[in-house]
PDB file of N, CA and C in Angstrom:
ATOM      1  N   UNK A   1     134.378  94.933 119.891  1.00  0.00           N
ATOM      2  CA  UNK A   1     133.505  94.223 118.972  1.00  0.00           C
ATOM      3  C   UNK A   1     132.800  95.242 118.080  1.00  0.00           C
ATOM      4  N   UNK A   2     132.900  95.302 116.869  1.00  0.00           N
ATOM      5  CA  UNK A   2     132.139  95.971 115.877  1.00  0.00           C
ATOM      6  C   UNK A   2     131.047  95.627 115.344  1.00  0.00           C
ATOM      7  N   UNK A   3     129.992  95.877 115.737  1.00  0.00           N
ATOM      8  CA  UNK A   3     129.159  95.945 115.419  1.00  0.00           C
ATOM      9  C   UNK A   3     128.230  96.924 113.642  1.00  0.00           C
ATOM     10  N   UNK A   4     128.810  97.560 113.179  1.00  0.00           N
ATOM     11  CA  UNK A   4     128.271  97.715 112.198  1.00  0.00           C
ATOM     12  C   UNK A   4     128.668  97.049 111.197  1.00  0.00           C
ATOM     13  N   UNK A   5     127.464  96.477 110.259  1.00  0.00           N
ATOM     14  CA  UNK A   5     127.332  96.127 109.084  1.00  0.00           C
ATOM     15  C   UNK A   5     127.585  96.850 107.725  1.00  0.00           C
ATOM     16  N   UNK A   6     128.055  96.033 106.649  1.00  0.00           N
ATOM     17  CA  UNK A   6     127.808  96.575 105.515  1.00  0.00           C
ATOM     18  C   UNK A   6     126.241  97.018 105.151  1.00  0.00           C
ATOM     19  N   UNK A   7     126.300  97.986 103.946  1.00  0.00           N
ATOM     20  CA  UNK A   7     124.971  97.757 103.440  1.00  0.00           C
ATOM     21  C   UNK A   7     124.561  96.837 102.410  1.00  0.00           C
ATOM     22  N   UNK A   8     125.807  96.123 102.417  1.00  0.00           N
ATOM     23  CA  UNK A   8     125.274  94.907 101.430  1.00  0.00           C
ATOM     24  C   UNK A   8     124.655  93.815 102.464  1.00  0.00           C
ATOM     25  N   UNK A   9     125.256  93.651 103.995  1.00  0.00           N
ATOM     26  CA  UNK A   9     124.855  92.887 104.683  1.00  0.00           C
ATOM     27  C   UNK A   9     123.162  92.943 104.880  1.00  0.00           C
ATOM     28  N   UNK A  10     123.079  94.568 105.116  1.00  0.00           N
ATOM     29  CA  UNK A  10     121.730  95.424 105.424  1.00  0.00           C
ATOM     30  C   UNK A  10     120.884  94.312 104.252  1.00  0.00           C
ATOM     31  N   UNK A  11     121.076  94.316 102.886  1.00  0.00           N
ATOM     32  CA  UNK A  11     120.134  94.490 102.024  1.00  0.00           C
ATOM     33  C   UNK A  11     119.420  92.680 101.863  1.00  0.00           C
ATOM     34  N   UNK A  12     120.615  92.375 102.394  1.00  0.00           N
ATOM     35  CA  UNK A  12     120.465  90.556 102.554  1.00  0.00           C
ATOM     36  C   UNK A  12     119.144  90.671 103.393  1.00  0.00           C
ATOM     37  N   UNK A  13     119.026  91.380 104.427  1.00  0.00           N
ATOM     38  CA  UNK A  13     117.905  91.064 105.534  1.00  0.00           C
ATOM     39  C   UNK A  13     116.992  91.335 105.024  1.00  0.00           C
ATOM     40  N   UNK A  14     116.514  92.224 103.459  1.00  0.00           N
ATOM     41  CA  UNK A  14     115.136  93.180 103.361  1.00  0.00           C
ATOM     42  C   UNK A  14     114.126  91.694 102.700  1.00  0.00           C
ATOM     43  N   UNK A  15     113.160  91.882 103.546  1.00  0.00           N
ATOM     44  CA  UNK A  15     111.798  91.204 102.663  1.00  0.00           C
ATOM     45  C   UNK A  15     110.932  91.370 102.213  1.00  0.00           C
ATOM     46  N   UNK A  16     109.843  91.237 100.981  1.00  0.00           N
ATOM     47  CA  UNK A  16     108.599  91.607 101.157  1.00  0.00           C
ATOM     48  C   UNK A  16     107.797  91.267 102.172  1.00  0.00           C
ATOM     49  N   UNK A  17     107.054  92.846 102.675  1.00  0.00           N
ATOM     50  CA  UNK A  17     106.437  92.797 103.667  1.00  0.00           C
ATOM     51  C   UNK A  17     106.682  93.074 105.173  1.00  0.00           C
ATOM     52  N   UNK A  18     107.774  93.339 105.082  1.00  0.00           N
ATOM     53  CA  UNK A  18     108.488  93.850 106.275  1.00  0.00           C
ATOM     54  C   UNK A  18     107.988  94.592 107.118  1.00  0.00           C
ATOM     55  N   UNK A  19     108.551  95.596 108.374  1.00  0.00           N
ATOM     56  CA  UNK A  19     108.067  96.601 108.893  1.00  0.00           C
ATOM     57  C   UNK A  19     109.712  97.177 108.584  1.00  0.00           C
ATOM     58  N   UNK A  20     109.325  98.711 108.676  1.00  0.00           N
ATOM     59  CA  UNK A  20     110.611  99.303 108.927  1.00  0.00           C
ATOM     60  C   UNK A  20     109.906 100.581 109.580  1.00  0.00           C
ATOM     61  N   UNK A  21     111.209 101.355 110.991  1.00  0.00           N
ATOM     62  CA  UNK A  21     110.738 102.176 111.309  1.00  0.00           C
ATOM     63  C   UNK A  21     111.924 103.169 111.136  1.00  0.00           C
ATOM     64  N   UNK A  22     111.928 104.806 110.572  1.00  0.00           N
ATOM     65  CA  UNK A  22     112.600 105.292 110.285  1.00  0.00           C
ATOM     66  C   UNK A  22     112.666 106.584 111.149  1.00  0.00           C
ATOM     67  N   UNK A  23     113.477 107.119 111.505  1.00  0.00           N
ATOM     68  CA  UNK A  23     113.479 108.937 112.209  1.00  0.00           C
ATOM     69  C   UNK A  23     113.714 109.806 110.961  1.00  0.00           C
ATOM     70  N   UNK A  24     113.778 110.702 111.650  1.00  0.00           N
ATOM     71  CA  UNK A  24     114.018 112.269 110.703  1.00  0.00           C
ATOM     72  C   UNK A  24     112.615 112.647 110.672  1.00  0.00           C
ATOM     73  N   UNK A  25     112.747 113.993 110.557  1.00  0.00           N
ATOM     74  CA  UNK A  25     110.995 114.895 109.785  1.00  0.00           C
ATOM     75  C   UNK A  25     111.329 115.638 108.706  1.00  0.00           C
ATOM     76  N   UNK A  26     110.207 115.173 108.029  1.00  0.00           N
ATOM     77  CA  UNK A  26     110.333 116.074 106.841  1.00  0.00           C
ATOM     78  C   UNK A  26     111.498 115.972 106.234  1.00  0.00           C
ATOM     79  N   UNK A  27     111.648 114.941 106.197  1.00  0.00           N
ATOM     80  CA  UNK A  27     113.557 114.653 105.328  1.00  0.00           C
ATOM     81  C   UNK A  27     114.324 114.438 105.901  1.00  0.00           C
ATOM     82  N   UNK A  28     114.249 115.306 106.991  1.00  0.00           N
ATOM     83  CA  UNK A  28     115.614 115.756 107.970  1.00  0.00           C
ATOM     84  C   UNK A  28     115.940 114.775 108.416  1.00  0.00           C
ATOM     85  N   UNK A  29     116.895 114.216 108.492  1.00  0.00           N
ATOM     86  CA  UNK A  29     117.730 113.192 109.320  1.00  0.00           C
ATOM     87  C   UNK A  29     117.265 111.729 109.143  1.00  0.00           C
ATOM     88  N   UNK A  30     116.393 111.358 107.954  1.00  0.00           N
ATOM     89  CA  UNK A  30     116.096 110.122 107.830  1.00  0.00           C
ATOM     90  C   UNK A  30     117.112 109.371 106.735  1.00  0.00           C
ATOM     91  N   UNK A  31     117.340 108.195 107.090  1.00  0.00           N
ATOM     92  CA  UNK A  31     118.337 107.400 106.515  1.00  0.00           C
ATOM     93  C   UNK A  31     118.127 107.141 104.936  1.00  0.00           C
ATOM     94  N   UNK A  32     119.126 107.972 104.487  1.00  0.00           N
ATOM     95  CA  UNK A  32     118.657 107.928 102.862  1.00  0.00           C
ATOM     96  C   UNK A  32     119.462 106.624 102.527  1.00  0.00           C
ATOM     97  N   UNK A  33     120.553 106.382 102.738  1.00  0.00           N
ATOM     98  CA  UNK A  33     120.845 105.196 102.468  1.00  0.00           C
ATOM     99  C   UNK A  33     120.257 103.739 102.653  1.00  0.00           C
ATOM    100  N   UNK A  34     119.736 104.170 103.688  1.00  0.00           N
ATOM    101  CA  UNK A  34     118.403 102.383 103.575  1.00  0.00           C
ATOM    102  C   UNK A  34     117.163 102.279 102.693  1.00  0.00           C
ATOM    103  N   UNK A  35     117.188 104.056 102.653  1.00  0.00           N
ATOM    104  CA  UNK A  35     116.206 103.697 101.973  1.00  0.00           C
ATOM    105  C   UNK A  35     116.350 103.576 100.218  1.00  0.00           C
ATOM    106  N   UNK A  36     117.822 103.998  99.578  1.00  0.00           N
ATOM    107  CA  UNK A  36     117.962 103.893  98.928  1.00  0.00           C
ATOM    108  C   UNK A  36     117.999 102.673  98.698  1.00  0.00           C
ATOM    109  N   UNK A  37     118.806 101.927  99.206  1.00  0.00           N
ATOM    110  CA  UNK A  37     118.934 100.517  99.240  1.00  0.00           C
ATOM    111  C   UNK A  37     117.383  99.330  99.592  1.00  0.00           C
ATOM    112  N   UNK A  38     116.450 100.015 100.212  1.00  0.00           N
ATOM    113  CA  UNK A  38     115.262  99.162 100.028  1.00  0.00           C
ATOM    114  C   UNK A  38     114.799  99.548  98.567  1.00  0.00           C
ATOM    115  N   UNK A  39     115.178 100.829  97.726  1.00  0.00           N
ATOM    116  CA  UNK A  39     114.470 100.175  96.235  1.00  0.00           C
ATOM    117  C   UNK A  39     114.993  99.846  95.611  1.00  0.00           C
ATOM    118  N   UNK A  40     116.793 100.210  95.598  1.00  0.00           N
ATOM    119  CA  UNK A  40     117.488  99.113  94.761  1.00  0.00           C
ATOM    120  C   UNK A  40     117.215  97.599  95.112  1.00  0.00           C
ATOM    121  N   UNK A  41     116.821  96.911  96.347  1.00  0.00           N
ATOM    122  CA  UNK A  41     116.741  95.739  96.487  1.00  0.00           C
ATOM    123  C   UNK A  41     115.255  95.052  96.190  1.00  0.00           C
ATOM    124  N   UNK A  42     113.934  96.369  95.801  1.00  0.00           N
ATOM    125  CA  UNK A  42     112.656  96.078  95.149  1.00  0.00           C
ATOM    126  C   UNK A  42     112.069  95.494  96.255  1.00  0.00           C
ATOM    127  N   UNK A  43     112.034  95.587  97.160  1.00  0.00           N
ATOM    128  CA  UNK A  43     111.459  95.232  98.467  1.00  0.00           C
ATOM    129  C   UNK A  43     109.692  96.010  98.584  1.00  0.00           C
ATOM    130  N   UNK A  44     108.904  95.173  98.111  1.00  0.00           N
ATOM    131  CA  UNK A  44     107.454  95.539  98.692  1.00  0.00           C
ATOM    132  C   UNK A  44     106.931  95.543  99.544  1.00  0.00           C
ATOM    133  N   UNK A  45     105.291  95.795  99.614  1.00  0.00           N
ATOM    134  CA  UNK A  45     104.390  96.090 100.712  1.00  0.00           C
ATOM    135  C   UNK A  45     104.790  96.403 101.917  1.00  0.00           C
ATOM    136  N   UNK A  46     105.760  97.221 102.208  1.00  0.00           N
ATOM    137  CA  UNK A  46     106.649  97.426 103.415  1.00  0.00           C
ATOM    138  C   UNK A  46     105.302  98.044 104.185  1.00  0.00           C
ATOM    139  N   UNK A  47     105.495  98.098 105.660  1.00  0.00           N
ATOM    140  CA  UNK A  47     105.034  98.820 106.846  1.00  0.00           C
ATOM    141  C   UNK A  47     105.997  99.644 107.164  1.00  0.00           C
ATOM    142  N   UNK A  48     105.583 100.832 106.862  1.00  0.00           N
ATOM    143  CA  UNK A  48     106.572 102.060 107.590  1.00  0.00           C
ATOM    144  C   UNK A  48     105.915 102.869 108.582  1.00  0.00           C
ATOM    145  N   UNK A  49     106.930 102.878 109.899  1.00  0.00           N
ATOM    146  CA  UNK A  49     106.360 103.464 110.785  1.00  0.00           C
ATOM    147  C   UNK A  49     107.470 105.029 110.482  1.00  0.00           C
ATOM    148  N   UNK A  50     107.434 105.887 111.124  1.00  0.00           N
ATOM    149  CA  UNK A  50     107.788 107.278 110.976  1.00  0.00           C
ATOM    150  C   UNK A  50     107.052 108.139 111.821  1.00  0.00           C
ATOM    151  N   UNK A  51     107.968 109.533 111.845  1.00  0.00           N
ATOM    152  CA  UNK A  51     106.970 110.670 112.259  1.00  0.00           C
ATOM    153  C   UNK A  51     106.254 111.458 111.429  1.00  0.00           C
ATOM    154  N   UNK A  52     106.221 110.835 110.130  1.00  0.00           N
ATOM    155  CA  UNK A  52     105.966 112.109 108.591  1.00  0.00           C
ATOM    156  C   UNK A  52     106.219 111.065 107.350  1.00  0.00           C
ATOM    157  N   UNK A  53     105.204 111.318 106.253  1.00  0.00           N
ATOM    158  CA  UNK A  53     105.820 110.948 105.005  1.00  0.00           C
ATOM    159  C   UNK A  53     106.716 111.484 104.411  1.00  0.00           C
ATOM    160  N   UNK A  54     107.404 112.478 104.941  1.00  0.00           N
ATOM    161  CA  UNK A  54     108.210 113.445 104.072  1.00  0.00           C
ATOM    162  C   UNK A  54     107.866 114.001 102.827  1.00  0.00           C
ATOM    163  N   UNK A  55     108.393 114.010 102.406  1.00  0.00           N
ATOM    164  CA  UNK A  55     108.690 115.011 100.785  1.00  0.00           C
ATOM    165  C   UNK A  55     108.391 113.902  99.473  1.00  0.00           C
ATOM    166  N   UNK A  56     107.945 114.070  98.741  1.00  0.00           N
ATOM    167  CA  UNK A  56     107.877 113.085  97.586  1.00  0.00           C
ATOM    168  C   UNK A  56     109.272 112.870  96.904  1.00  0.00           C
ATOM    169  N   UNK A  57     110.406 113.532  96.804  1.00  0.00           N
ATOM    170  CA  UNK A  57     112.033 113.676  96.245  1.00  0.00           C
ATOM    171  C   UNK A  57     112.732 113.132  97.776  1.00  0.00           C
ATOM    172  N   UNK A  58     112.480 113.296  98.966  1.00  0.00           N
ATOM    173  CA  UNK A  58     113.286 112.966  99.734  1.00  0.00           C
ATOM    174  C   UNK A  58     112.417 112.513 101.285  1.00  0.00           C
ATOM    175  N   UNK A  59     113.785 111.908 102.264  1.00  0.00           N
ATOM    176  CA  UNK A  59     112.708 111.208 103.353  1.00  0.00           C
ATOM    177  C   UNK A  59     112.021 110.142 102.887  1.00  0.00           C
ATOM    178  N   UNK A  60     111.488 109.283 103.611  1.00  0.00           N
ATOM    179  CA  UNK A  60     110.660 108.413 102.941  1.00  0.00           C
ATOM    180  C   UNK A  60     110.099 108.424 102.062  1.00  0.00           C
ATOM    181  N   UNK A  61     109.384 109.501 101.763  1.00  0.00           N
ATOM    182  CA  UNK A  61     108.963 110.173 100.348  1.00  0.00           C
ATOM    183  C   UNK A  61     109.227 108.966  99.088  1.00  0.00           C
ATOM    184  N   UNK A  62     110.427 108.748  98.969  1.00  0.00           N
ATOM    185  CA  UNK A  62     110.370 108.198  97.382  1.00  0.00           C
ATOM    186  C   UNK A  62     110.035 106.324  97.626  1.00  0.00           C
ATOM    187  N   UNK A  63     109.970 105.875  99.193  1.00  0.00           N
ATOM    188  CA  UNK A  63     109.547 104.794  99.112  1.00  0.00           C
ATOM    189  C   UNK A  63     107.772 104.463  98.715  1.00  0.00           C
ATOM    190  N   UNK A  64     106.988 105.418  99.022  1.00  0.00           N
ATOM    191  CA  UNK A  64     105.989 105.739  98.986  1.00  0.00           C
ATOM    192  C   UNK A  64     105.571 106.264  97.790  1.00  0.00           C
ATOM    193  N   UNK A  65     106.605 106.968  96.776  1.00  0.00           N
ATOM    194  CA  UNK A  65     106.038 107.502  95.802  1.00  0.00           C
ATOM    195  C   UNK A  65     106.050 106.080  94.711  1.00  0.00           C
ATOM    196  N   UNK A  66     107.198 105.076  95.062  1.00  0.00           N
ATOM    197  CA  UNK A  66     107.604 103.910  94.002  1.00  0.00           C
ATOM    198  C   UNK A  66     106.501 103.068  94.575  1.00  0.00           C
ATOM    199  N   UNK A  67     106.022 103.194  95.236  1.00  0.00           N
ATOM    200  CA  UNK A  67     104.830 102.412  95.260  1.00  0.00           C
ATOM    201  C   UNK A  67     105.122 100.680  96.125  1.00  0.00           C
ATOM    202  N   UNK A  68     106.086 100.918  96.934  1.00  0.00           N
ATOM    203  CA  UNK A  68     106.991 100.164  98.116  1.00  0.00           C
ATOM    204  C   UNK A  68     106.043  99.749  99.475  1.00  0.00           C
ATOM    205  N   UNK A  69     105.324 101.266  99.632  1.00  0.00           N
ATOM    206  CA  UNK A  69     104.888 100.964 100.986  1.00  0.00           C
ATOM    207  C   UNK A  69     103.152 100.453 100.956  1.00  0.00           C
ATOM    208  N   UNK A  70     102.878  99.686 101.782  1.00  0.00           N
ATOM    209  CA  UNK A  70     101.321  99.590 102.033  1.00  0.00           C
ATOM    210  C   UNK A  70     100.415 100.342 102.968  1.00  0.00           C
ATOM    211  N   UNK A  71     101.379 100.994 103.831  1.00  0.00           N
ATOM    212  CA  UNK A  71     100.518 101.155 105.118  1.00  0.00           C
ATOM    213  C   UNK A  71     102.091 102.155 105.482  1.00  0.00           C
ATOM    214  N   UNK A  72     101.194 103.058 106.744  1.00  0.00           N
ATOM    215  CA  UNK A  72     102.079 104.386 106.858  1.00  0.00           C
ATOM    216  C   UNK A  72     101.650 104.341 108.239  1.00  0.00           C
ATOM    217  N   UNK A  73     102.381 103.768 109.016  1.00  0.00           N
ATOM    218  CA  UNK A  73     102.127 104.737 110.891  1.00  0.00           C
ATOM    219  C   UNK A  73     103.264 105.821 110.908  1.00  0.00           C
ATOM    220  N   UNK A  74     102.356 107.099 111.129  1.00  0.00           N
ATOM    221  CA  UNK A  74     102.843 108.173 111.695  1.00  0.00           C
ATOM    222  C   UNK A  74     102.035 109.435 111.595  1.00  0.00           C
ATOM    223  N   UNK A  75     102.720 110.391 112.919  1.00  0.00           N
ATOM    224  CA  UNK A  75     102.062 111.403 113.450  1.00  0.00           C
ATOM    225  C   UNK A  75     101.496 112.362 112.337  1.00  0.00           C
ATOM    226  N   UNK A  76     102.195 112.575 111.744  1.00  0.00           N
ATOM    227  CA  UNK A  76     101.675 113.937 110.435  1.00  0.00           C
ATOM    228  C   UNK A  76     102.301 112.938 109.047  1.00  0.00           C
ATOM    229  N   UNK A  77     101.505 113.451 108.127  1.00  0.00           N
ATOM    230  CA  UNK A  77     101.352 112.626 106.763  1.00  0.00           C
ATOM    231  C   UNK A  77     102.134 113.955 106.344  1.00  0.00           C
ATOM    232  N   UNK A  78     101.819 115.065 106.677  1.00  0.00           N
ATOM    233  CA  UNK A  78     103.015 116.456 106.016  1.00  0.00           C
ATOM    234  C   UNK A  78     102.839 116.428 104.825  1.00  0.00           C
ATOM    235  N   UNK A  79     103.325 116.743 103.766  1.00  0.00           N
ATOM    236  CA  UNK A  79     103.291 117.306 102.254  1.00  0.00           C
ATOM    237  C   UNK A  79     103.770 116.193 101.566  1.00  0.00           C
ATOM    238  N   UNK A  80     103.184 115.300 101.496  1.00  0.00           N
ATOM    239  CA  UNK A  80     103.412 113.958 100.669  1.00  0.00           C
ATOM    240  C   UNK A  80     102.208 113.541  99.906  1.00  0.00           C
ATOM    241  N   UNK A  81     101.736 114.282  98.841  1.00  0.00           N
ATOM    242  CA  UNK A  81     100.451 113.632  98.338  1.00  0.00           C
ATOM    243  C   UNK A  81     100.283 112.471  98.021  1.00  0.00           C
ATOM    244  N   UNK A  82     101.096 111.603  97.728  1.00  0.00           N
ATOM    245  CA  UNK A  82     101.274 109.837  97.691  1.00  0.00           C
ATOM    246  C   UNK A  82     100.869 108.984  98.566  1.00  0.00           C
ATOM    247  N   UNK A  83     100.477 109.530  99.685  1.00  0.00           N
ATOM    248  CA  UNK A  83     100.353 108.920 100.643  1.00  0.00           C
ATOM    249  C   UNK A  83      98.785 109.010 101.029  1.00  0.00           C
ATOM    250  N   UNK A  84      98.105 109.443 100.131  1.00  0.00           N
ATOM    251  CA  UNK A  84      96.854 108.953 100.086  1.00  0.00           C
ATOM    252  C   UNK A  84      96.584 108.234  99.320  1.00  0.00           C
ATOM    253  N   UNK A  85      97.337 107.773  98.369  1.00  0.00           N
ATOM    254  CA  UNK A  85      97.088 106.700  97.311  1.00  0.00           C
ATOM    255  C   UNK A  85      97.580 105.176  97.884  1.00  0.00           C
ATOM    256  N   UNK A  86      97.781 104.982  99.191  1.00  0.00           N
ATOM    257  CA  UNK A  86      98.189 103.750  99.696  1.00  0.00           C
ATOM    258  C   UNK A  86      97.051 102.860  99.665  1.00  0.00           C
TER     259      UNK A  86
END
């Protein structure tokens, strides 16, 4: 049984207001493709949980810089100045 989805399937599910929780630090290893796909799909006031805002160019970073997220759980905010403007 196969279990993975398209990411067109992925993008059907996104809502405003969601939660999403992502891995990687500092860029590293966080899913650029969802998250690409949460701003092609314009998905607001998200809840992102994480270990880091990442980078403003990469990592969660650019959901936060487009002005996507409302609220940020995680351990270190790291070098993301955007993320005081929530």
């Amino acid at each position: 049984m196969n279990k993975m989805i398209s990411m067109e399937e992925v993008s059907s599910l996104f809502t405003d207001g969601m939660t999403i929780m992502a891995g990687g630090f500092m860029g590293v290893g966080t899913p650029q493709a969802l998250v690409s796909a949460l701003l092609e799909a314009d998905v607001k006031e998200i809840t992102l949980i994480a270990n880091d805002a990442a980078f403003i160019e990469k990592g969660v970073g650019p959901l936060i810089v487009n002005k996507r997220v409302k609220k940020v759980i995680a351990s270190h905010i790291g070098t993301n100045p955007e993320t005081g403007r929530l």
